[in-house]
PDB file of N, CA and C in Angstrom:
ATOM      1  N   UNK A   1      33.382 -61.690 -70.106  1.00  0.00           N
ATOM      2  CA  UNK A   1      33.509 -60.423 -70.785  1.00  0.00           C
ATOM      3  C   UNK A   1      32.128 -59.860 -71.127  1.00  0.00           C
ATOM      4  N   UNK A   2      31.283 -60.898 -71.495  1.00  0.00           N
ATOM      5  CA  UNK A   2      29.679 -60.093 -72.023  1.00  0.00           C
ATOM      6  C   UNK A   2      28.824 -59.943 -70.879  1.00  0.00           C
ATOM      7  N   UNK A   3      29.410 -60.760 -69.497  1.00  0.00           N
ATOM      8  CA  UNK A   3      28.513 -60.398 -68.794  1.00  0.00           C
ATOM      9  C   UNK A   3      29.000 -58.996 -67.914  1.00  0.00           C
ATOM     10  N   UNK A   4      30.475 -58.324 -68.295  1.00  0.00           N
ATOM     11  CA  UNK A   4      30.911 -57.238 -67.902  1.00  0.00           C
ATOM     12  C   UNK A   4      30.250 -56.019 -68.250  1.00  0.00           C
ATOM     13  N   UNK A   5      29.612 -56.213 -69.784  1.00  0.00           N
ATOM     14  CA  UNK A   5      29.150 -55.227 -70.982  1.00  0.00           C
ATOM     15  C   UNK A   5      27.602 -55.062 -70.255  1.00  0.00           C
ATOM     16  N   UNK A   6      26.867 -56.485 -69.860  1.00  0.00           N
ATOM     17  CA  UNK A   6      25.993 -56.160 -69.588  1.00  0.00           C
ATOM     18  C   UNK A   6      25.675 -55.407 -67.980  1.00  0.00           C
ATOM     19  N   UNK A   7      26.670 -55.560 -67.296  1.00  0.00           N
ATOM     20  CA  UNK A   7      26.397 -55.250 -65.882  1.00  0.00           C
ATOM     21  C   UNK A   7      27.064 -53.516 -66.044  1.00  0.00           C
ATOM     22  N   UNK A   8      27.131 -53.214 -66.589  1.00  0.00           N
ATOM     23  CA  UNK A   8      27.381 -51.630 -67.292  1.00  0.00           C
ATOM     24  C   UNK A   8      26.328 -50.844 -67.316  1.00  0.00           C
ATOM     25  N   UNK A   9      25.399 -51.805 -67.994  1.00  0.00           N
ATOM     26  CA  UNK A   9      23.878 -51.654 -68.972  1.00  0.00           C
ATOM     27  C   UNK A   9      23.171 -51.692 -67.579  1.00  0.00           C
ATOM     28  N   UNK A  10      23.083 -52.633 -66.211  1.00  0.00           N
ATOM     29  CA  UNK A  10      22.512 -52.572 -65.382  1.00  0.00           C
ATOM     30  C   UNK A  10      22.310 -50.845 -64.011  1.00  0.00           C
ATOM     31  N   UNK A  11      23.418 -49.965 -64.867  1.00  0.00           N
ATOM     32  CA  UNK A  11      23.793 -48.837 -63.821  1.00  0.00           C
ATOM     33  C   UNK A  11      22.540 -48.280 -64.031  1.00  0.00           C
ATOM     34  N   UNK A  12      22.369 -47.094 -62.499  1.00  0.00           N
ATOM     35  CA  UNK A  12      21.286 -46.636 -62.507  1.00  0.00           C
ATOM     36  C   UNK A  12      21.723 -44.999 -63.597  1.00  0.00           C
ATOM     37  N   UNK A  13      23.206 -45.505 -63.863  1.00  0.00           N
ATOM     38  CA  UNK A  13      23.245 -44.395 -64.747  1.00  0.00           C
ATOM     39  C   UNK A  13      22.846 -44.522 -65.927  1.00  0.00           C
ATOM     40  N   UNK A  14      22.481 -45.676 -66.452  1.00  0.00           N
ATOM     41  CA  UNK A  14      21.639 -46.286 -67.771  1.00  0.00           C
ATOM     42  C   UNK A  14      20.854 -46.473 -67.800  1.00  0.00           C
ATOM     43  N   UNK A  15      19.653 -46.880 -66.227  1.00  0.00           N
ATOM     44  CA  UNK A  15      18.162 -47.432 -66.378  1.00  0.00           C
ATOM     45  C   UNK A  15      17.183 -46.349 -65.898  1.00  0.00           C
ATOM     46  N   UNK A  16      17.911 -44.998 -65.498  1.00  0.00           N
ATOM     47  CA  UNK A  16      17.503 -44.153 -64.911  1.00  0.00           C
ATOM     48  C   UNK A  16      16.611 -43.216 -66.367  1.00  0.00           C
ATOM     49  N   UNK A  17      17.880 -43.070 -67.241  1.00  0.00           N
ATOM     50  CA  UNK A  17      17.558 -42.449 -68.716  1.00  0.00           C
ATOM     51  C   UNK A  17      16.387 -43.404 -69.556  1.00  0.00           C
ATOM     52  N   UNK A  18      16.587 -44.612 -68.980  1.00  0.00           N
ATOM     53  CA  UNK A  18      16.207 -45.501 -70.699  1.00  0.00           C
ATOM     54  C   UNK A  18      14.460 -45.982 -69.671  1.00  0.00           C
ATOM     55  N   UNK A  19      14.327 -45.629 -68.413  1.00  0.00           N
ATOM     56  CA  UNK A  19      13.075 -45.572 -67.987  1.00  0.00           C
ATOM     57  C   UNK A  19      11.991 -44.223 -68.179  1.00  0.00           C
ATOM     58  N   UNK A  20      12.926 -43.629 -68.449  1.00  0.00           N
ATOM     59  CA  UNK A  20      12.268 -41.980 -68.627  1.00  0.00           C
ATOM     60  C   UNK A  20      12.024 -42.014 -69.981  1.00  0.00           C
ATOM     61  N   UNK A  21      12.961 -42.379 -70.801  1.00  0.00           N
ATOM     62  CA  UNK A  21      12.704 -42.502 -72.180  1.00  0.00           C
ATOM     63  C   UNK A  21      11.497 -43.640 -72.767  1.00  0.00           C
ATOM     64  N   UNK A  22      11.535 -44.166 -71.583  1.00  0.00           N
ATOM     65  CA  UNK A  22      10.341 -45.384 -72.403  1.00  0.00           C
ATOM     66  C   UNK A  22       8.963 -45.181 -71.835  1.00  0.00           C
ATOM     67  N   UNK A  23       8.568 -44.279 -70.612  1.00  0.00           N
ATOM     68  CA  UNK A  23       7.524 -43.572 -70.616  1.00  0.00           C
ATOM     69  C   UNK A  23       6.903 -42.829 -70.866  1.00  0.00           C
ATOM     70  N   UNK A  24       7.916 -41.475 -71.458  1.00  0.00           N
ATOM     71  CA  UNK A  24       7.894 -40.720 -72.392  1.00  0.00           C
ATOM     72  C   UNK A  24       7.240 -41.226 -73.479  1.00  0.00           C
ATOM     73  N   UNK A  25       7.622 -42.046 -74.388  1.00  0.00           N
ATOM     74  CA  UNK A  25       7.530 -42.709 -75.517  1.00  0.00           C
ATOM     75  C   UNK A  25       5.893 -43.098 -74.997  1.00  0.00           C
ATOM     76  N   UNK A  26       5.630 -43.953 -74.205  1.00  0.00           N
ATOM     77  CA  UNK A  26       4.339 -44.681 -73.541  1.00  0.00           C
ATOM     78  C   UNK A  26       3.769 -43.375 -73.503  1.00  0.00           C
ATOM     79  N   UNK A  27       3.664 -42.545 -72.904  1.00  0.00           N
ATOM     80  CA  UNK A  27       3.084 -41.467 -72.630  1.00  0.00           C
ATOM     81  C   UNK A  27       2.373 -40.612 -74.118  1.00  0.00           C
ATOM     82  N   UNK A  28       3.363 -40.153 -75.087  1.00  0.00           N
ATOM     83  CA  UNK A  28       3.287 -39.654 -76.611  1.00  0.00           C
ATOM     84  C   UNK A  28       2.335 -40.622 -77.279  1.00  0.00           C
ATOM     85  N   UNK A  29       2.859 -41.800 -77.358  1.00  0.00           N
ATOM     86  CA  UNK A  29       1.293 -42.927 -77.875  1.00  0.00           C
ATOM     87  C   UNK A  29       0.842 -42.870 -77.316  1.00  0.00           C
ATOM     88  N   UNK A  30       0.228 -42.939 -76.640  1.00  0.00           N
ATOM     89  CA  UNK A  30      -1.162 -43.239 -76.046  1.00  0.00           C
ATOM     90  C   UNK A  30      -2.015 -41.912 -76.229  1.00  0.00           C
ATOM     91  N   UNK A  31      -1.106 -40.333 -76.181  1.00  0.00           N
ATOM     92  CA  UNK A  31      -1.664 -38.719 -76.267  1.00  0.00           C
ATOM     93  C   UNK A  31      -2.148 -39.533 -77.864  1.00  0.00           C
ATOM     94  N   UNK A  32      -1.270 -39.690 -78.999  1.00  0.00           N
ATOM     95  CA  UNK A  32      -1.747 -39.269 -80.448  1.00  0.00           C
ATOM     96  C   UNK A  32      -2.533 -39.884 -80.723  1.00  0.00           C
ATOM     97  N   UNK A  33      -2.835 -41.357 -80.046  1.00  0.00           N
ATOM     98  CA  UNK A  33      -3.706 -42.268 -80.639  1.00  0.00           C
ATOM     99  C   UNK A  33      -5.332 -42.164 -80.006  1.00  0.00           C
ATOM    100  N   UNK A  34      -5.254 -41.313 -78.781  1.00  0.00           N
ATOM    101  CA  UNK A  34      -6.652 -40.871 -78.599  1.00  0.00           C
ATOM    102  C   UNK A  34      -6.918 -39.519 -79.018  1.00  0.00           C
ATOM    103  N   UNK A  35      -6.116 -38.985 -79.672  1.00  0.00           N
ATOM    104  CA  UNK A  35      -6.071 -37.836 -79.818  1.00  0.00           C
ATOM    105  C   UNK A  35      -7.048 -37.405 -81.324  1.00  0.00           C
ATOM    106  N   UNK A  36      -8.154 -36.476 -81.428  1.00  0.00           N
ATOM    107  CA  UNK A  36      -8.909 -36.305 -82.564  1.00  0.00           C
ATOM    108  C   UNK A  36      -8.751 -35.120 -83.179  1.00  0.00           C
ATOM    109  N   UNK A  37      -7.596 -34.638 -83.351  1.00  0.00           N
ATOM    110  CA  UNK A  37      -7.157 -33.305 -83.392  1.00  0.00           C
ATOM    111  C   UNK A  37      -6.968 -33.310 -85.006  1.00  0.00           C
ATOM    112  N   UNK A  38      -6.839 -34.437 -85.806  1.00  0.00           N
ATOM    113  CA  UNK A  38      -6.219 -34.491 -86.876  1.00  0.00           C
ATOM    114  C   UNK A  38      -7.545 -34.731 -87.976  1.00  0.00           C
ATOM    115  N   UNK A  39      -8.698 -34.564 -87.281  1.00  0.00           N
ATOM    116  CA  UNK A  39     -10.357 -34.491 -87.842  1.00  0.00           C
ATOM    117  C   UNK A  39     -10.936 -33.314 -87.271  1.00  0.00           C
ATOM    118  N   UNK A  40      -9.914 -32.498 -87.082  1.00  0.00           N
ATOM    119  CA  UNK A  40     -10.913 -31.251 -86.161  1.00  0.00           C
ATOM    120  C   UNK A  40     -11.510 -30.415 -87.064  1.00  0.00           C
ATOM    121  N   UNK A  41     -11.331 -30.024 -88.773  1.00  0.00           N
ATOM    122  CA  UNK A  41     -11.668 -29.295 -88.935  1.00  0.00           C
ATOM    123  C   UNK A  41     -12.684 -29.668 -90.128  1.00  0.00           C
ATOM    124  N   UNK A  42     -12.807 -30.661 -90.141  1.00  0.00           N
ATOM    125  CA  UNK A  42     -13.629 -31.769 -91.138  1.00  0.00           C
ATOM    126  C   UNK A  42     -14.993 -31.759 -90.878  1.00  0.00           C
ATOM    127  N   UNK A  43     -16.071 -31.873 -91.408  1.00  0.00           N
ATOM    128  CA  UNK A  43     -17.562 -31.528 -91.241  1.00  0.00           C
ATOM    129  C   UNK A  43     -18.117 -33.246 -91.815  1.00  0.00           C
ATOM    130  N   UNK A  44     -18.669 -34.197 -90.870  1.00  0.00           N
ATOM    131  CA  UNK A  44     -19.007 -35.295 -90.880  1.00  0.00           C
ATOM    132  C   UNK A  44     -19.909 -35.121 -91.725  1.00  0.00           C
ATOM    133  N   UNK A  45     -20.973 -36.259 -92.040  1.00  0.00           N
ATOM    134  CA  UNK A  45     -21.606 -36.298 -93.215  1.00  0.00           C
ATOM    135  C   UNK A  45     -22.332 -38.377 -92.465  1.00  0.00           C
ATOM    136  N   UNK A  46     -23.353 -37.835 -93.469  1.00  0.00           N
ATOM    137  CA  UNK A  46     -23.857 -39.505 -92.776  1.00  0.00           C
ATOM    138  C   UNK A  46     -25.402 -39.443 -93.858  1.00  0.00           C
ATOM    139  N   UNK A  47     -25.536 -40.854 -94.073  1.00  0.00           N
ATOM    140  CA  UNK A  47     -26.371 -40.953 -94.701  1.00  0.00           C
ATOM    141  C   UNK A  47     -27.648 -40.921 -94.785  1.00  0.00           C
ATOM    142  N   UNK A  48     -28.723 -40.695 -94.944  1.00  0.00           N
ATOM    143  CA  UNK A  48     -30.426 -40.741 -95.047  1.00  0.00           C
ATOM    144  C   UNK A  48     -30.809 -41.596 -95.712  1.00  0.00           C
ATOM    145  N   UNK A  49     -30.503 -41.615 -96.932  1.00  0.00           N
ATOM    146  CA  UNK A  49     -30.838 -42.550 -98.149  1.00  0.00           C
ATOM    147  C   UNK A  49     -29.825 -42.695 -98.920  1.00  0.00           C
ATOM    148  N   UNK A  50     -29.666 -44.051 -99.928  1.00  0.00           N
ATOM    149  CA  UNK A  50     -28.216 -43.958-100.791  1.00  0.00           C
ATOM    150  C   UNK A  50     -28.215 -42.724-101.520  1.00  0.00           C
ATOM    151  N   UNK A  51     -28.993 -41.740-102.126  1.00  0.00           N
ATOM    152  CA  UNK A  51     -28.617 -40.677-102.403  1.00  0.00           C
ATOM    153  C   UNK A  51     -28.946 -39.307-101.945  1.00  0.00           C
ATOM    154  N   UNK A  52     -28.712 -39.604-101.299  1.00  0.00           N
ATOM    155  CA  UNK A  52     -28.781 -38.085 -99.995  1.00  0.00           C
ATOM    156  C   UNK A  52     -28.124 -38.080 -98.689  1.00  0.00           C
ATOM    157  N   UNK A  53     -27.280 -37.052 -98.747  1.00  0.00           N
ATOM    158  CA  UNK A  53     -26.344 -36.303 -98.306  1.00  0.00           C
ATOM    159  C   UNK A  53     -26.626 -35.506 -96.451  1.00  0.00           C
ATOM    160  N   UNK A  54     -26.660 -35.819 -95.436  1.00  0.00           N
ATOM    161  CA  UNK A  54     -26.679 -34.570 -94.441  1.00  0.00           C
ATOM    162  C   UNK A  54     -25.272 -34.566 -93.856  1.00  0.00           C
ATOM    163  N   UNK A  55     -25.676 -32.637 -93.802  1.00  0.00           N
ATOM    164  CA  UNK A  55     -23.827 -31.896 -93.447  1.00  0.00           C
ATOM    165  C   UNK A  55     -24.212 -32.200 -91.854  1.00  0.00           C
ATOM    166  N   UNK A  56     -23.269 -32.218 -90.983  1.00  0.00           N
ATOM    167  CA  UNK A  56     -23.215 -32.065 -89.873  1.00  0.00           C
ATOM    168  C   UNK A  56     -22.778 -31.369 -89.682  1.00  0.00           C
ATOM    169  N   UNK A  57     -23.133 -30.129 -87.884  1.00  0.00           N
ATOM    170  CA  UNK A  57     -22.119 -29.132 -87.911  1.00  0.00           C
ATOM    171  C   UNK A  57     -21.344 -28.952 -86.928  1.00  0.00           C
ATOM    172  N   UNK A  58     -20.027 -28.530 -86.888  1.00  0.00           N
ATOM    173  CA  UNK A  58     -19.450 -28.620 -86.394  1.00  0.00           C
ATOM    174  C   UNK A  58     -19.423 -28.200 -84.698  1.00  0.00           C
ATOM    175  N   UNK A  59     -19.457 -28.851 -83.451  1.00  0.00           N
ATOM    176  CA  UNK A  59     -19.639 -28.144 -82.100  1.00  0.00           C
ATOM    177  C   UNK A  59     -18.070 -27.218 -81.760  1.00  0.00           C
ATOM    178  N   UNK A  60     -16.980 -27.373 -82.407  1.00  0.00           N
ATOM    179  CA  UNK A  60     -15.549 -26.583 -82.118  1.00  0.00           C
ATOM    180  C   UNK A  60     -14.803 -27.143 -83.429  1.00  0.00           C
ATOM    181  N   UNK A  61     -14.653 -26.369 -83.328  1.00  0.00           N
ATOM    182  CA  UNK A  61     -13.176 -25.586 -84.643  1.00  0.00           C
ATOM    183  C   UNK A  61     -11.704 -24.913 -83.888  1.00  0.00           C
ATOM    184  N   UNK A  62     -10.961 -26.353 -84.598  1.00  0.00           N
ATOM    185  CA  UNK A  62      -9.322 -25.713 -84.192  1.00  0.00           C
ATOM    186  C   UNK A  62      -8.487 -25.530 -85.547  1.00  0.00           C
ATOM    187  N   UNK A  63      -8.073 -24.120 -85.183  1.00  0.00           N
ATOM    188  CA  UNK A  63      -7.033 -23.810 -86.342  1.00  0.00           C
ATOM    189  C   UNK A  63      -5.657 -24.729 -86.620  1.00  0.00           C
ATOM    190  N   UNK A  64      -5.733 -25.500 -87.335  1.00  0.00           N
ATOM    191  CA  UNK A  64      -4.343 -26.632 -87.291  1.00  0.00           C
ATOM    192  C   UNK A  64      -3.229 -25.592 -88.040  1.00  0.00           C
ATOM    193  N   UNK A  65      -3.233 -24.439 -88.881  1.00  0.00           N
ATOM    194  CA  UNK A  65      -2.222 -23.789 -89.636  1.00  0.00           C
ATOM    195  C   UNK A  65      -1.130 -23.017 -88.464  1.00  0.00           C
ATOM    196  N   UNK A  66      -0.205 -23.627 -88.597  1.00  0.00           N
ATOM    197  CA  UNK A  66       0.864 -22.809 -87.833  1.00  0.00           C
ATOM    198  C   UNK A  66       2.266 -22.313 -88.600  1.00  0.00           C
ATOM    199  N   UNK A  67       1.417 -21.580 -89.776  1.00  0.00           N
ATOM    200  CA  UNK A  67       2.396 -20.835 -90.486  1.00  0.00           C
ATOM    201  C   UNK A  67       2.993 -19.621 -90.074  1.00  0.00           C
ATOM    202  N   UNK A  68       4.085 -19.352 -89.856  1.00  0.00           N
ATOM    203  CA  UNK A  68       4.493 -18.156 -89.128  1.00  0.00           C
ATOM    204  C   UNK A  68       5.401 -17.398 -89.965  1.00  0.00           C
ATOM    205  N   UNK A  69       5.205 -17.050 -91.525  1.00  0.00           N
ATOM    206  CA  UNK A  69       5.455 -15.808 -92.395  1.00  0.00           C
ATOM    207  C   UNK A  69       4.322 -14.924 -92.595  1.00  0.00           C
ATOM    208  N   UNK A  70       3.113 -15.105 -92.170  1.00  0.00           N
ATOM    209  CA  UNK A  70       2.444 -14.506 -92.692  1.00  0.00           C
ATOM    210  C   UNK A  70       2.556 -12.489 -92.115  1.00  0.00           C
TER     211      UNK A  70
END
């Protein structure tokens, strides 16, 4: 009987979806985790001396606001 349930699970009408779905997935991690989009609008900073400060400036600026009442 369980090996009926599983030879169900073997159709290409099940491995067809759940292969697309798991590259997909592979595909989305791997975009967010190299992805630097979520520091884009942040101005680095690095040290000289323990008390002193340099701004760095920015080479591109992305607008992250995607408010759409305005």
């Amino acid at each position: 009987m369980i090996a009926q349930q599983f030879s169900r699970l073997a159709t290409p009408k099940f491995l067809v979806p759940l292969a697309g779905a798991t590259a997909l997935s592979l595909a989305l991690a791997a975009h967010y985790t190299t992805s630097s989009n979520f520091i884009a609008n942040e101005s680095g900073k690095t040290f000289t001396d323990p008390n002193e400060w340099i701004d760095l400036k920015l080479a591109k600026s992305i607008d992250l606001n995607h408010n759409t009442k305005h």
